[in-house]
C-alpha atoms as a PDB file:
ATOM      1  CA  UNK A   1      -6.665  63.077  -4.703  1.00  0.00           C
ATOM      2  CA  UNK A   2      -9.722  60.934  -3.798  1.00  0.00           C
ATOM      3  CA  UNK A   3     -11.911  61.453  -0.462  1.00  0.00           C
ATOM      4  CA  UNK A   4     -10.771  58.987   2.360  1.00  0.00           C
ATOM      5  CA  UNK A   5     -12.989  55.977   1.917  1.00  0.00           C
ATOM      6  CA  UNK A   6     -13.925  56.425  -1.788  1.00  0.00           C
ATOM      7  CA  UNK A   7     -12.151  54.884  -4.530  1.00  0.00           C
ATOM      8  CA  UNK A   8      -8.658  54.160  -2.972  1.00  0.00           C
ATOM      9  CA  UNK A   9     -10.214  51.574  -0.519  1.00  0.00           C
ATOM     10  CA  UNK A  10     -12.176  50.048  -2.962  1.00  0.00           C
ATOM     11  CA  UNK A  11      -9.204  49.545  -5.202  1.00  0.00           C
ATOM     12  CA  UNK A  12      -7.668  48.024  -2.223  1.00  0.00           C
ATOM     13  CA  UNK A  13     -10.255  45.391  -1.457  1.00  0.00           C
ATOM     14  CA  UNK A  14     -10.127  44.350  -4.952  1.00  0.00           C
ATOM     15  CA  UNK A  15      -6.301  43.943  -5.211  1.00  0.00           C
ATOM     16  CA  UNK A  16      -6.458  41.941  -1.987  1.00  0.00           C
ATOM     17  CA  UNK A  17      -9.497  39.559  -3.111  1.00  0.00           C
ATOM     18  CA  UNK A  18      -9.833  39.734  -6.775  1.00  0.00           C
ATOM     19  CA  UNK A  19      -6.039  39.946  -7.719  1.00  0.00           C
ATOM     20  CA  UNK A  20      -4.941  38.406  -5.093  1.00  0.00           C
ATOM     21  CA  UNK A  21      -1.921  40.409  -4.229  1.00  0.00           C
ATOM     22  CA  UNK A  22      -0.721  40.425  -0.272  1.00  0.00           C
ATOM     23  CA  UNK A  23      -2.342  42.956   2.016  1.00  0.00           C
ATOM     24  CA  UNK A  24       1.118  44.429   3.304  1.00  0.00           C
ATOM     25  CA  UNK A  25       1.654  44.805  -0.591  1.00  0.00           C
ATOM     26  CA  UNK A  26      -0.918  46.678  -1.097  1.00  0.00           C
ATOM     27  CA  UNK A  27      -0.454  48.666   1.805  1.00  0.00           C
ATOM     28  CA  UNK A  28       2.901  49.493   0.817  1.00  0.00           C
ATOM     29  CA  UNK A  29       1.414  50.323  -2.940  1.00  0.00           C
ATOM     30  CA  UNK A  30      -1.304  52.681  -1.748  1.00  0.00           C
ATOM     31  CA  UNK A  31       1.394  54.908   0.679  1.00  0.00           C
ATOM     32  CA  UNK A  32       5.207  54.531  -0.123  1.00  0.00           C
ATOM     33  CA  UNK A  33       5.117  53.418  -4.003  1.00  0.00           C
ATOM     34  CA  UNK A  34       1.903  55.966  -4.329  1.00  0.00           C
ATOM     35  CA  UNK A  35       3.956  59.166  -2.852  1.00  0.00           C
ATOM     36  CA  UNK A  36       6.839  57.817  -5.337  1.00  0.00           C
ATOM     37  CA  UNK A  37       5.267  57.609  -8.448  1.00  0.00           C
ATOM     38  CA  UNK A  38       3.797  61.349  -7.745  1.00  0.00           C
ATOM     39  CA  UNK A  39       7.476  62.222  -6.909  1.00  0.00           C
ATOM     40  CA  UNK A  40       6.453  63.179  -3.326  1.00  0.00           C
ATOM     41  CA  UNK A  41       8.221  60.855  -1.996  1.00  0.00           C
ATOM     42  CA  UNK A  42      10.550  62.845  -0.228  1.00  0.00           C
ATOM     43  CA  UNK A  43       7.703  64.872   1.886  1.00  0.00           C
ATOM     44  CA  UNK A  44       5.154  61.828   2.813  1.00  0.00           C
ATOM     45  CA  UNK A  45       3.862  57.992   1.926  1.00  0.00           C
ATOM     46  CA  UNK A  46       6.073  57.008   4.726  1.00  0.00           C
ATOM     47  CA  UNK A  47       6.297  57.618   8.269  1.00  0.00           C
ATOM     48  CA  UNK A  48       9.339  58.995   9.462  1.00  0.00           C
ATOM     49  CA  UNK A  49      10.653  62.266  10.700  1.00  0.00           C
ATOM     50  CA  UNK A  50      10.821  65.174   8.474  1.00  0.00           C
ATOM     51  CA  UNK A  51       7.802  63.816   6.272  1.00  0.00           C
ATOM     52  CA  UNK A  52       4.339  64.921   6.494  1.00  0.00           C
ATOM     53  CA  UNK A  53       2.307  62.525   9.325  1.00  0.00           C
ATOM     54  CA  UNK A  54      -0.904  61.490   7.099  1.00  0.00           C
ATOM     55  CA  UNK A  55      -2.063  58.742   9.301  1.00  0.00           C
ATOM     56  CA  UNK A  56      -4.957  56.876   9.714  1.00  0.00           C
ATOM     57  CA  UNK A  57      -5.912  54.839  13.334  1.00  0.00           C
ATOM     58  CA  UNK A  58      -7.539  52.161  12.612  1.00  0.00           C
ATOM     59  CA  UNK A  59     -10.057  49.441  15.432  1.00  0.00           C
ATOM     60  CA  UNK A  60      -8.586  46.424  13.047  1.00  0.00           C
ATOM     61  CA  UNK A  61      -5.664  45.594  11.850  1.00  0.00           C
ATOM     62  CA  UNK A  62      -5.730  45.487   7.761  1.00  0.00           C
ATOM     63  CA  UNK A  63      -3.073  43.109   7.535  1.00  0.00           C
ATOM     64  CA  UNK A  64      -5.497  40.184   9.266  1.00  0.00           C
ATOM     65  CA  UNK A  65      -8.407  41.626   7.081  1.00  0.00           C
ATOM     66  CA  UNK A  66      -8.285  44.378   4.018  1.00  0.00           C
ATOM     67  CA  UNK A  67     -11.367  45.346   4.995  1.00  0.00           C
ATOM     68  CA  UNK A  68      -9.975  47.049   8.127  1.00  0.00           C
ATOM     69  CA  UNK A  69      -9.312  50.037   5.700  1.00  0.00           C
ATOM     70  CA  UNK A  70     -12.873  51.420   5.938  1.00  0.00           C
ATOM     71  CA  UNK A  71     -14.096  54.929   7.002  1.00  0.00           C
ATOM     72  CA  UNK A  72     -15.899  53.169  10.024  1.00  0.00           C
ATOM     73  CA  UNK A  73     -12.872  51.826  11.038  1.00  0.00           C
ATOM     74  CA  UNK A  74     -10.912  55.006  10.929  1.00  0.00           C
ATOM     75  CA  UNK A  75     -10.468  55.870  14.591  1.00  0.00           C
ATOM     76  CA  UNK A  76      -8.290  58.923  13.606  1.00  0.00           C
ATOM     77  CA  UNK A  77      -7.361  60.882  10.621  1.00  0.00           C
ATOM     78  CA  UNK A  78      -4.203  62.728  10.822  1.00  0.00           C
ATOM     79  CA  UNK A  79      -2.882  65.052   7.617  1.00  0.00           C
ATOM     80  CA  UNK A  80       0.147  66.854   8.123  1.00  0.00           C
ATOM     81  CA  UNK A  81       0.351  65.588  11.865  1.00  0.00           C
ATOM     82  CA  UNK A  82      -2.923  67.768  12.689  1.00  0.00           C
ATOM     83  CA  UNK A  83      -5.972  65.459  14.244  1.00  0.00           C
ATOM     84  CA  UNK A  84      -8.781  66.281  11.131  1.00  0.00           C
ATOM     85  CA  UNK A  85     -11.141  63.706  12.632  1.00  0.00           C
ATOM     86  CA  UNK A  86     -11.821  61.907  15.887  1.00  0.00           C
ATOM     87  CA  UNK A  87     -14.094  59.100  16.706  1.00  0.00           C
ATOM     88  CA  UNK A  88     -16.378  59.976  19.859  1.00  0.00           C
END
């Protein structure tokens, strides 16, 4: 498990603009195929009921730029549907 903003991001930003995979693709690689592959799939890396909430809020929408993922643009951070952090 890495800290929000440390290496998962970063990974992002490079599959977006180095290997040119879609955003929505990577998105979908760094929640739903990530809770898979660690066989948690069943709990969370989606959002429907039943499943842990781990959510992030973000001010821009990653899909029109990757770099919307960033701790500065994390509005709020939910884990296990429980408000850990709140922008003032």
């Amino acid at each position: 498990m890495t800290p929000y903003g440390k290496t998962a991001i970063g990974e992002m930003y490079s599959f977006v603009e180095k290997a040119q995979i879609p955003v929505m693709d990577t998105l979908v690689a760094a929640t739903k195929v990530g809770a898979e592959m660690l066989k948690v799939g069943d709990v969370t890396g989606t959002l429907e009921e039943g499943k842990f909430a781990d959510l992030l809020v973000l001010s821009g929408n990653p899909l029109d730029d990757i770099r919307n993922v960033a701790v500065e643009k994390m509005e709020i951070i939910m884990k296990e549907g429980k408000i850990v952090r709140k922008q003032a």
